[in-house]
C-alpha atoms as a PDB file:
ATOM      1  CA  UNK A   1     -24.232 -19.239   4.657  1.00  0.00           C
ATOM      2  CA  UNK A   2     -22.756 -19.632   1.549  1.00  0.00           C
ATOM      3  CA  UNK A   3     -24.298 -17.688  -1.590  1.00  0.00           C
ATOM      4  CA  UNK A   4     -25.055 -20.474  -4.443  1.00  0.00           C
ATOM      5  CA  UNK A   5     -22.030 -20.430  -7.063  1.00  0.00           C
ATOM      6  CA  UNK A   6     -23.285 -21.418 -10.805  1.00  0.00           C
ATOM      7  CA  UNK A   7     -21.363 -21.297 -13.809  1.00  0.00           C
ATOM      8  CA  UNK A   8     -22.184 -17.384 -15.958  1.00  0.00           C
ATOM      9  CA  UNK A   9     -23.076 -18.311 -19.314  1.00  0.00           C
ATOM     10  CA  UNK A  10     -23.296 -14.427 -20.584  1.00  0.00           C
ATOM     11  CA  UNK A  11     -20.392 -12.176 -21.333  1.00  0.00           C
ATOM     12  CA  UNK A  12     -21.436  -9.554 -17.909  1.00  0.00           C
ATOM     13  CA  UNK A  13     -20.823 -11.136 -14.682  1.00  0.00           C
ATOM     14  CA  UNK A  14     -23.013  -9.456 -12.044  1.00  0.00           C
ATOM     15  CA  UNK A  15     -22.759 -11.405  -8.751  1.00  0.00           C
ATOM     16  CA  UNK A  16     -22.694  -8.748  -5.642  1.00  0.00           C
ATOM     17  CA  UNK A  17     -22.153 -10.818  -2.580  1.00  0.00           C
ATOM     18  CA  UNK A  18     -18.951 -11.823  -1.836  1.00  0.00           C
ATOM     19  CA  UNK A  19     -19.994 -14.022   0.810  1.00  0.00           C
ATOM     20  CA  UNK A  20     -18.578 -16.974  -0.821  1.00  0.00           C
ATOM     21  CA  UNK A  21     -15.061 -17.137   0.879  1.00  0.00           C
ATOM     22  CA  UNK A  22     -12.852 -19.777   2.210  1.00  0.00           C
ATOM     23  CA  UNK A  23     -11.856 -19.195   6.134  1.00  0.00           C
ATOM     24  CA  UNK A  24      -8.237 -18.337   4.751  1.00  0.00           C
ATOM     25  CA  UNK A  25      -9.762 -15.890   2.461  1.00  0.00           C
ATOM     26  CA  UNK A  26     -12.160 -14.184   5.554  1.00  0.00           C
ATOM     27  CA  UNK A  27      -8.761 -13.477   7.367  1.00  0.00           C
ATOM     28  CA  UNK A  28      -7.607 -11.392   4.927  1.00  0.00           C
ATOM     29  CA  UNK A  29     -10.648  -9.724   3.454  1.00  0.00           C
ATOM     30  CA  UNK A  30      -9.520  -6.489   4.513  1.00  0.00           C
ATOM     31  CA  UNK A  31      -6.563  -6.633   1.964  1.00  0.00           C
ATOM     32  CA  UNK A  32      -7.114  -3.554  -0.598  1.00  0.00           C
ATOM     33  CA  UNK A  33      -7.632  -4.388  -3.492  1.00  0.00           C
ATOM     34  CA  UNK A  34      -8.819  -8.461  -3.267  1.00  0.00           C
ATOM     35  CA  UNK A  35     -10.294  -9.878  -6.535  1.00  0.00           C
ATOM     36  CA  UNK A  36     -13.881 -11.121  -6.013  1.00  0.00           C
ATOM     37  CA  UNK A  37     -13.504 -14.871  -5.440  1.00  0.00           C
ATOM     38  CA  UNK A  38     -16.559 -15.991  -7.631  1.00  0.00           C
ATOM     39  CA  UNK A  39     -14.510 -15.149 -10.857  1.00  0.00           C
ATOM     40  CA  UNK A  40     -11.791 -17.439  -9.991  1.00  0.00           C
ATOM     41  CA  UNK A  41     -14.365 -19.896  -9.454  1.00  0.00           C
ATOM     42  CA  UNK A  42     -16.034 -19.651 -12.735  1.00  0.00           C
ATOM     43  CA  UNK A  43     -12.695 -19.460 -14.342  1.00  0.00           C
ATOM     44  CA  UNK A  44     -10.843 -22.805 -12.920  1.00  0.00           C
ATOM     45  CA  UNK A  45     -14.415 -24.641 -13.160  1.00  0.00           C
ATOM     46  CA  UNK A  46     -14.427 -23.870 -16.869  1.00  0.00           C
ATOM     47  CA  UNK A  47     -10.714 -23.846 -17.615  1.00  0.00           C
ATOM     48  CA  UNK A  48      -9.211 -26.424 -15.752  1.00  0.00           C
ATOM     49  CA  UNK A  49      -9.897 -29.998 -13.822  1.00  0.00           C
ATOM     50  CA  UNK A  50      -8.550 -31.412 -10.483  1.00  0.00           C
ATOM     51  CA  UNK A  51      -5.026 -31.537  -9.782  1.00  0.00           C
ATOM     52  CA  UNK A  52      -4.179 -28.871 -12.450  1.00  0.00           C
ATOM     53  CA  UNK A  53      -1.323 -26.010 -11.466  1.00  0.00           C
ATOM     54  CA  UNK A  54      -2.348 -22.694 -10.979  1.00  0.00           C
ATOM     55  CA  UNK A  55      -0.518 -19.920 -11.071  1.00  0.00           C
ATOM     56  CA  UNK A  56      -0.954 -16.481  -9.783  1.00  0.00           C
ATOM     57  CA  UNK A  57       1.990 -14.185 -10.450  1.00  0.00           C
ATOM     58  CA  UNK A  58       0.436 -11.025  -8.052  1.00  0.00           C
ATOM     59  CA  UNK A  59      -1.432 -13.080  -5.675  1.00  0.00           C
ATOM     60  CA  UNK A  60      -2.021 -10.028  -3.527  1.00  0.00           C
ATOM     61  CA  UNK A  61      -4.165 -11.766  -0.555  1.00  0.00           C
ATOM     62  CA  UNK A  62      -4.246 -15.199  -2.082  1.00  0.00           C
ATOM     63  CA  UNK A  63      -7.724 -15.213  -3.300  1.00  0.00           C
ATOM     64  CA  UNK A  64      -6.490 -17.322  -6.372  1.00  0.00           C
ATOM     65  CA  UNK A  65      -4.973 -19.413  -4.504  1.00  0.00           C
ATOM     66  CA  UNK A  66      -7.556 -20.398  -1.877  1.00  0.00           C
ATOM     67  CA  UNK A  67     -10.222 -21.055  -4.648  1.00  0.00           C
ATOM     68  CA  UNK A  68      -7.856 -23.179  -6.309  1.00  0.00           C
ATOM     69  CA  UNK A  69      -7.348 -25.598  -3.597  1.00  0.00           C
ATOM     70  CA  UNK A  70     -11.036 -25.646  -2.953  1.00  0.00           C
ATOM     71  CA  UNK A  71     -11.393 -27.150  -6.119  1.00  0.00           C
ATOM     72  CA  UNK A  72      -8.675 -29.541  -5.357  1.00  0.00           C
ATOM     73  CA  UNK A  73      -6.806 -27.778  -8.060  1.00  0.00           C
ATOM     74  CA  UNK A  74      -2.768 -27.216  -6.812  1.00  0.00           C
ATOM     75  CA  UNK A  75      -1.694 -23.621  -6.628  1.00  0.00           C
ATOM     76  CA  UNK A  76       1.807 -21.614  -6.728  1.00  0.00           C
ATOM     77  CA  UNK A  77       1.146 -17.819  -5.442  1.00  0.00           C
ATOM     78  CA  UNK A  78       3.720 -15.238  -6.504  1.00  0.00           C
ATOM     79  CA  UNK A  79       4.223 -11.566  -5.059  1.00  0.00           C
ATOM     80  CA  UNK A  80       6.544  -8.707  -5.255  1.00  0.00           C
ATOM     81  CA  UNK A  81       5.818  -8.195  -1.792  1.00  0.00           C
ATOM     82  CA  UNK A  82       4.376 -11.130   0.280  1.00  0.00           C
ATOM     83  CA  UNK A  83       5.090  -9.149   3.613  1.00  0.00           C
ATOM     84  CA  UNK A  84       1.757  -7.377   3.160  1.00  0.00           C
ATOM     85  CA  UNK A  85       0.325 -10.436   4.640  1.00  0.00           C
ATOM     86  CA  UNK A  86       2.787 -12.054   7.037  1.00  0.00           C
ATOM     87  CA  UNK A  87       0.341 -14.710   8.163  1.00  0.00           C
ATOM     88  CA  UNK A  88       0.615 -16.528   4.466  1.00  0.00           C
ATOM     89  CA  UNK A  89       3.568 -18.775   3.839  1.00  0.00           C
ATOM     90  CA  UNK A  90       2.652 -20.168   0.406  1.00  0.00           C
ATOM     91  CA  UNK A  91       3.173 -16.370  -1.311  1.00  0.00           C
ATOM     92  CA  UNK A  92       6.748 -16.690  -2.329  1.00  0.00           C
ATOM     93  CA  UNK A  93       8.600 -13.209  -3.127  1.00  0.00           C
ATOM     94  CA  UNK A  94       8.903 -12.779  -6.447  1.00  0.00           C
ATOM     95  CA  UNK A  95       8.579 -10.101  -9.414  1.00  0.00           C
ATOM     96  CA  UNK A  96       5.997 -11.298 -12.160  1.00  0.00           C
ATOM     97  CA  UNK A  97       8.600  -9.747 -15.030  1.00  0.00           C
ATOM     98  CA  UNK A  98      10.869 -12.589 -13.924  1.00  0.00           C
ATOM     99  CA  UNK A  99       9.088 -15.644 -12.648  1.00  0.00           C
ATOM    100  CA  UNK A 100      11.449 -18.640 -10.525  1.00  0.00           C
ATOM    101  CA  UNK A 101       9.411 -21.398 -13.214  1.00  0.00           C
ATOM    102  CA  UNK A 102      10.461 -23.646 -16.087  1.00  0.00           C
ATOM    103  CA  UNK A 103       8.876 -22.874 -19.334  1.00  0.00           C
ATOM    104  CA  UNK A 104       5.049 -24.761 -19.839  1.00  0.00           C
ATOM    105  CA  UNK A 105       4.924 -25.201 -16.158  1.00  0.00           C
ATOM    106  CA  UNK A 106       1.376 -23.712 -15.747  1.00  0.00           C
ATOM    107  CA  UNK A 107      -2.086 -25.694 -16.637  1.00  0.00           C
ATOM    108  CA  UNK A 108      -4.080 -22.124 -15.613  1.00  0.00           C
ATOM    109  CA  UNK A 109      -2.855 -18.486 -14.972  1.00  0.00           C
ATOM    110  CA  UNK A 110      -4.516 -15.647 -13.599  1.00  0.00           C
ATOM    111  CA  UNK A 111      -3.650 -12.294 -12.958  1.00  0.00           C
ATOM    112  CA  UNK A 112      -4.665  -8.715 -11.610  1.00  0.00           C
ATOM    113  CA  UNK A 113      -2.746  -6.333 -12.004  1.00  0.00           C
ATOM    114  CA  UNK A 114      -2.351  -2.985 -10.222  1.00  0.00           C
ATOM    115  CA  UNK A 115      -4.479  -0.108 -12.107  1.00  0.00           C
ATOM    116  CA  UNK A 116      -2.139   2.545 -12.552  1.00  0.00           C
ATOM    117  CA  UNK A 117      -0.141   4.037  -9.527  1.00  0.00           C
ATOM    118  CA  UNK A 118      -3.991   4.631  -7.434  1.00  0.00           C
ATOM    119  CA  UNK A 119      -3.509   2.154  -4.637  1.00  0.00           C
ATOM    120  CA  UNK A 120      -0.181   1.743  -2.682  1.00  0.00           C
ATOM    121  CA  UNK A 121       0.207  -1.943  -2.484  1.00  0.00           C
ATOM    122  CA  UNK A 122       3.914  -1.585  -1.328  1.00  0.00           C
ATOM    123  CA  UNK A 123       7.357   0.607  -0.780  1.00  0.00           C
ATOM    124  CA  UNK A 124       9.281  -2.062  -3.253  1.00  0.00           C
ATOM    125  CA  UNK A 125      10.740   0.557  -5.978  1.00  0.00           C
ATOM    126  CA  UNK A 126      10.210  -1.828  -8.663  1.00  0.00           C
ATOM    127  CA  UNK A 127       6.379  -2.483  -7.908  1.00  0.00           C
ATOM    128  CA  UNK A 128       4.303  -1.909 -10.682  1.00  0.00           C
ATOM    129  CA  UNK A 129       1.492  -0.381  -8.893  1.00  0.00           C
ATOM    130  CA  UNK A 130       3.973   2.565  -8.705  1.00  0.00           C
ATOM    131  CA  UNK A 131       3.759   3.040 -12.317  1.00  0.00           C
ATOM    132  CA  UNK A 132       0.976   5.507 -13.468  1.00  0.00           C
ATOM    133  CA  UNK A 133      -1.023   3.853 -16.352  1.00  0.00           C
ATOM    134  CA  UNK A 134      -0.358   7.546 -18.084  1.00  0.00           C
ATOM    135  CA  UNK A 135       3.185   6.727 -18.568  1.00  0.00           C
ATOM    136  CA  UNK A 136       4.992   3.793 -21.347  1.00  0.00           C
ATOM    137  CA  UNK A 137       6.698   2.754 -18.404  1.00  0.00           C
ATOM    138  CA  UNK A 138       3.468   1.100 -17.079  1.00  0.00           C
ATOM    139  CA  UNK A 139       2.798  -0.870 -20.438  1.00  0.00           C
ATOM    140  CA  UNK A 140       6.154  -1.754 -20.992  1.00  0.00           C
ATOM    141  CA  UNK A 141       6.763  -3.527 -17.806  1.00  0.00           C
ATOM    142  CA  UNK A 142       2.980  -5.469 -18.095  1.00  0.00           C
ATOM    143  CA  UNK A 143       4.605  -6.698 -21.488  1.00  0.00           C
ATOM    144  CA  UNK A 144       7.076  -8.103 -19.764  1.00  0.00           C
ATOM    145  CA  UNK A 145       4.760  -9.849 -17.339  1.00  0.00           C
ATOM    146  CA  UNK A 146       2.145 -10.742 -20.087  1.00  0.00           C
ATOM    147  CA  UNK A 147       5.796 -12.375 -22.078  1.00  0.00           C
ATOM    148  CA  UNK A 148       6.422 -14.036 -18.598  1.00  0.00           C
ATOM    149  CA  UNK A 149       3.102 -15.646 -18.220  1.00  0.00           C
ATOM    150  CA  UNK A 150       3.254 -17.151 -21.828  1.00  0.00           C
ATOM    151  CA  UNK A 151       6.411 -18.664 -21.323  1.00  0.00           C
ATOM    152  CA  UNK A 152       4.980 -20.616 -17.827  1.00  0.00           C
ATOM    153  CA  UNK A 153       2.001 -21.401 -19.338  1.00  0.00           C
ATOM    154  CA  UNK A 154       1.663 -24.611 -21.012  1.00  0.00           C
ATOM    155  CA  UNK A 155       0.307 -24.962 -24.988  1.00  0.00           C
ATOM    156  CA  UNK A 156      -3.242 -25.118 -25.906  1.00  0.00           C
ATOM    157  CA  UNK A 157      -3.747 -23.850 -21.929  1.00  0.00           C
ATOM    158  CA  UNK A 158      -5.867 -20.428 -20.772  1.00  0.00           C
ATOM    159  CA  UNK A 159      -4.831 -17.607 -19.038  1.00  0.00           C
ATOM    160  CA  UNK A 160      -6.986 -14.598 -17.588  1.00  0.00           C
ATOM    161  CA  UNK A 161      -6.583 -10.763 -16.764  1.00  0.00           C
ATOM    162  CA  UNK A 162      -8.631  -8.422 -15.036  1.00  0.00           C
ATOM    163  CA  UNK A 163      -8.482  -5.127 -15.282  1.00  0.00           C
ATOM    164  CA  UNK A 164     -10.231  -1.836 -15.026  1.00  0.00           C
ATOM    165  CA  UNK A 165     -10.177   1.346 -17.367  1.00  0.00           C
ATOM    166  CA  UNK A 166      -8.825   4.431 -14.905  1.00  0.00           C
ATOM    167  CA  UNK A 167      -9.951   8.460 -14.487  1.00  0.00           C
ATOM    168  CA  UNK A 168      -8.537  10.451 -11.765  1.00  0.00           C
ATOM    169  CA  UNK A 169     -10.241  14.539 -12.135  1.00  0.00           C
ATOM    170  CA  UNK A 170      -8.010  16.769 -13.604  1.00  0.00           C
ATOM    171  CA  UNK A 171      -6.446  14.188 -15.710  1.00  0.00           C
ATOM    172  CA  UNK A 172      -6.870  12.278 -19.580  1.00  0.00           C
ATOM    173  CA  UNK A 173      -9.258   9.012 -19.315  1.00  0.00           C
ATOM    174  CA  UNK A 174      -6.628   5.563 -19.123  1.00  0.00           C
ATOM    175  CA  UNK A 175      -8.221   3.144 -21.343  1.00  0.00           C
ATOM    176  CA  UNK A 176      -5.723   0.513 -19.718  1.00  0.00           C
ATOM    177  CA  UNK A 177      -7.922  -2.245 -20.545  1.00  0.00           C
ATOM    178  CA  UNK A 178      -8.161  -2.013 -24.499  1.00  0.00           C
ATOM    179  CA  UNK A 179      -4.286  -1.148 -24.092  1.00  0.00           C
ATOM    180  CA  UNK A 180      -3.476  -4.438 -22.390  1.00  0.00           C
ATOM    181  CA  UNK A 181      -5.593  -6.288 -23.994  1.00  0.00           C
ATOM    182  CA  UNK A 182      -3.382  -4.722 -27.109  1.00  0.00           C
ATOM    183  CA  UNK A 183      -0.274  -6.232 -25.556  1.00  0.00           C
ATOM    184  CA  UNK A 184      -2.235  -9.826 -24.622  1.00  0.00           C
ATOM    185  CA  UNK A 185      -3.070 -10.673 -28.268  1.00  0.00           C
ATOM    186  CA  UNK A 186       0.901 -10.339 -29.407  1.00  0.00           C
ATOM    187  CA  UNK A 187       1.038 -13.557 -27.087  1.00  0.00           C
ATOM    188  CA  UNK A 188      -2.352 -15.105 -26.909  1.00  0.00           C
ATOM    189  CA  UNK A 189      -5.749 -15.811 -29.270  1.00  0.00           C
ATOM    190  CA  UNK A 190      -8.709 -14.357 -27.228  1.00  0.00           C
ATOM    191  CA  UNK A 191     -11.320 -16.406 -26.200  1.00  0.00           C
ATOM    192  CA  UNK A 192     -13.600 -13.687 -24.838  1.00  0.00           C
ATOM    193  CA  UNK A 193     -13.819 -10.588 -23.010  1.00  0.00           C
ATOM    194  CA  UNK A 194     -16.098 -10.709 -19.823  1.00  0.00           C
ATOM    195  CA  UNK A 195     -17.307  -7.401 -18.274  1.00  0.00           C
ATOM    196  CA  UNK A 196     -17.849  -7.745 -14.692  1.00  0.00           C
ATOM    197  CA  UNK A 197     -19.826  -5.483 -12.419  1.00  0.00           C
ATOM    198  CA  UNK A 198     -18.200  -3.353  -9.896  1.00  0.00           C
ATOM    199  CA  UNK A 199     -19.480  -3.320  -6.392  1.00  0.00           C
ATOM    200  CA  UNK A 200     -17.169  -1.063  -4.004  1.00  0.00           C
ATOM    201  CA  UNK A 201     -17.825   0.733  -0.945  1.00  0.00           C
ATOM    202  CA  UNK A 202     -17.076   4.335  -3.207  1.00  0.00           C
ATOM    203  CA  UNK A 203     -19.827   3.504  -5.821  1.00  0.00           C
ATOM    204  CA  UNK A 204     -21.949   3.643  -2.857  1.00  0.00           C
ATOM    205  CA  UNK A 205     -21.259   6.928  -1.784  1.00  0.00           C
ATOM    206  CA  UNK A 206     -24.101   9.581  -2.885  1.00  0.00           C
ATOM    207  CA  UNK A 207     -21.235  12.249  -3.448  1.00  0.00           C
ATOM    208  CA  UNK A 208     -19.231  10.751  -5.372  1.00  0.00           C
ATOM    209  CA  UNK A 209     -22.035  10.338  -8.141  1.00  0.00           C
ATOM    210  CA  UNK A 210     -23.102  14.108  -7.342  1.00  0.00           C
ATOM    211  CA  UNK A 211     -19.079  15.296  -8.168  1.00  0.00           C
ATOM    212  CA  UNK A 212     -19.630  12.923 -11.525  1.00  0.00           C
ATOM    213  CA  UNK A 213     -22.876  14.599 -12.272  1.00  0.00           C
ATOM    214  CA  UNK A 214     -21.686  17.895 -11.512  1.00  0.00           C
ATOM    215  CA  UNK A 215     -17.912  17.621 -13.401  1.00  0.00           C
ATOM    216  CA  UNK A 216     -19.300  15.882 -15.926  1.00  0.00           C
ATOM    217  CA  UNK A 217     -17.459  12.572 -15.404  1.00  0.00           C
ATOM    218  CA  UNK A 218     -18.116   8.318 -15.343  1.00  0.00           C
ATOM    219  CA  UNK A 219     -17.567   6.345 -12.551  1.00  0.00           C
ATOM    220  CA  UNK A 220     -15.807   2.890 -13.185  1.00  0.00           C
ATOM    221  CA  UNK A 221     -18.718   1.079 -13.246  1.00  0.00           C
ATOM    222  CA  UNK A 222     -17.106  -2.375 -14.363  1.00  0.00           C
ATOM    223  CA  UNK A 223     -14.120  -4.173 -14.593  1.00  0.00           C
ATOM    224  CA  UNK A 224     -12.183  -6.285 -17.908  1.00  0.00           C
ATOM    225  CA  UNK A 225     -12.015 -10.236 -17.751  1.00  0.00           C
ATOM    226  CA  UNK A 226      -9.554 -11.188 -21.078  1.00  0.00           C
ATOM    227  CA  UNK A 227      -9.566 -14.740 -21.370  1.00  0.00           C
ATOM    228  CA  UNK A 228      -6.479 -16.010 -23.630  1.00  0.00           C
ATOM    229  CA  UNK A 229      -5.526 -19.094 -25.063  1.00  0.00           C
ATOM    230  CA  UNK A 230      -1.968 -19.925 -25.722  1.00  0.00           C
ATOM    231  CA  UNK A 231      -1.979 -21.476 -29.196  1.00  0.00           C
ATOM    232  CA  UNK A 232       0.131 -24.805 -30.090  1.00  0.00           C
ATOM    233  CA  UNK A 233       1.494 -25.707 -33.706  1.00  0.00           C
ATOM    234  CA  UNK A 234      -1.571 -28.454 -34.370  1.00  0.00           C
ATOM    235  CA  UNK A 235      -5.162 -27.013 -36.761  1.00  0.00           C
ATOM    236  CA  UNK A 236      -6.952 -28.155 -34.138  1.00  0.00           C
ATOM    237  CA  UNK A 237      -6.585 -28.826 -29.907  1.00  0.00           C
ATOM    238  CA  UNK A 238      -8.186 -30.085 -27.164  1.00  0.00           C
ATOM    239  CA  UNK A 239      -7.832 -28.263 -24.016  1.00  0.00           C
ATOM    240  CA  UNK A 240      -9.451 -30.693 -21.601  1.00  0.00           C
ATOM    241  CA  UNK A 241     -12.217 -32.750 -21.408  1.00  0.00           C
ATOM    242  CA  UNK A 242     -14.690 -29.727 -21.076  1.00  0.00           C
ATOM    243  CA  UNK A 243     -13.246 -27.515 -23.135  1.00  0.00           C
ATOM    244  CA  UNK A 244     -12.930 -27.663 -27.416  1.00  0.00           C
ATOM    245  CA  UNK A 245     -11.425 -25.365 -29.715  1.00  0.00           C
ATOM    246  CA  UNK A 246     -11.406 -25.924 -33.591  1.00  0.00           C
ATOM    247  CA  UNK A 247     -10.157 -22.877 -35.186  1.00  0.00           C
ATOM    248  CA  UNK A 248      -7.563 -22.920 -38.230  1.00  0.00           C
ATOM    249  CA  UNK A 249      -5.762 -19.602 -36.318  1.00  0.00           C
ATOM    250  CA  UNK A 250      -4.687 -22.063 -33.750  1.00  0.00           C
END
């Protein structure tokens, strides 16, 4: 059964079951590194209305894309490598640095990215999840993508990021979140930054708080949400019926 969804109203997001999942999405819940479906809910049901186009530029196991049409929202899912999961046709191959859209195509966009070079999502040589978040090559490309997804999205529309900060022992601390968030707000006004709970099968592991304890470390206990706003030339806009901004920055 079905967890009950309700809208947060708070700035942390602590929901632990993942239980609410469309059939598509069950298939694939094995896929590393799946976004937790309840914050694309609470996104599209603030942030957009029926019939709206989202867009996912690393849909990774569709997650975005199966919430979306749940809410009767239509959705365009875009990966660098959409062989990870042959069973989905509507993942098109495609690098988010240079998306196959017109300009102001989007109504919504969400992303989430790779966290450094930590997880091996694929053997493509231009994947950015083989970038560690300890090099300028990593930031430079997620401009590029962050550039991309303002020139889909349409004016006075939101986008959303999620991210984590990364450690690995024996290395500096990768605040990637405050750095993207850096590169977000040479694009986009922020709207808010949400701080979402992490639940993982390693934060359950005794030891791996006993090596923290004992090296004198954090674990990540919580992901970034940045929600952006792409700005239009009016004082004042009107996103949708739900949503109102009035701010003279806009």
């Amino acid at each position: 059964m079905k967890p009950i969804l309700q809208l947060e109203t708070t700035t942390l997001w602590d929901y632990p079951s993942q239980q609410h999942r469309t059939e598509e999405e069950q298939r694939h819940n094995h896929y590393i590194g799946a976004t937790p479906s309840y914050i694309i809910w609470n996104l599209l049901t603030r942030y957009t209305k029926e019939k709206d186009l989202i867009i996912d530029p690393m849909a990774g196991s569709g997650t975005t894309l199966d919430v979306a049409r749940e809410l009767k929202r239509r959705a365009l899912g875009y990966d660098i490598n959409p062989s990870a999961l042959k069973a989905r046709k509507d993942i098109f191959k495609s690098d988010a640095r240079n998306l196959p859209l017109e300009d102001e195509k989007a109504d919504f966009i969400f992303i989430d990215p790779p966290y450094s070079d930590h997880i091996k999502y694929s053997d493509e040589k231009a994947c950015i999840g083989r970038l560690s978040a300890l090099e300028d090559e990593y930031y430079n490309s997620m401009d590029i993508v962050i550039k991309e997804i303002h020139r889909v999205l349409k004016k006075e529309r939101f986008m959303a990021l999620y991210v984590s900060d990364s450690y690995e022992k024996g290395y500096p601390f990768m605040p990637i979140g405050f750095k993207l968030f850096s590169i977000l707000e040479k694009y986009f006004l922020p709207i808010d930054i949400v701080a979402v709970k992490r639940y993982n099968k390693s934060l359950k592991k005794g030891n791996w708080h006993k090596a923290a304890e004992e090296n004198n470390y954090f674990l990540r206990g919580f992901n970034y949400l940045f929600i952006m706003y792409k700005k239009s030339n009016k004082t004042y806009s009107t996103a949708n019926d739900k949503i109102y901004i009035k701010d003279k920055r806009l």
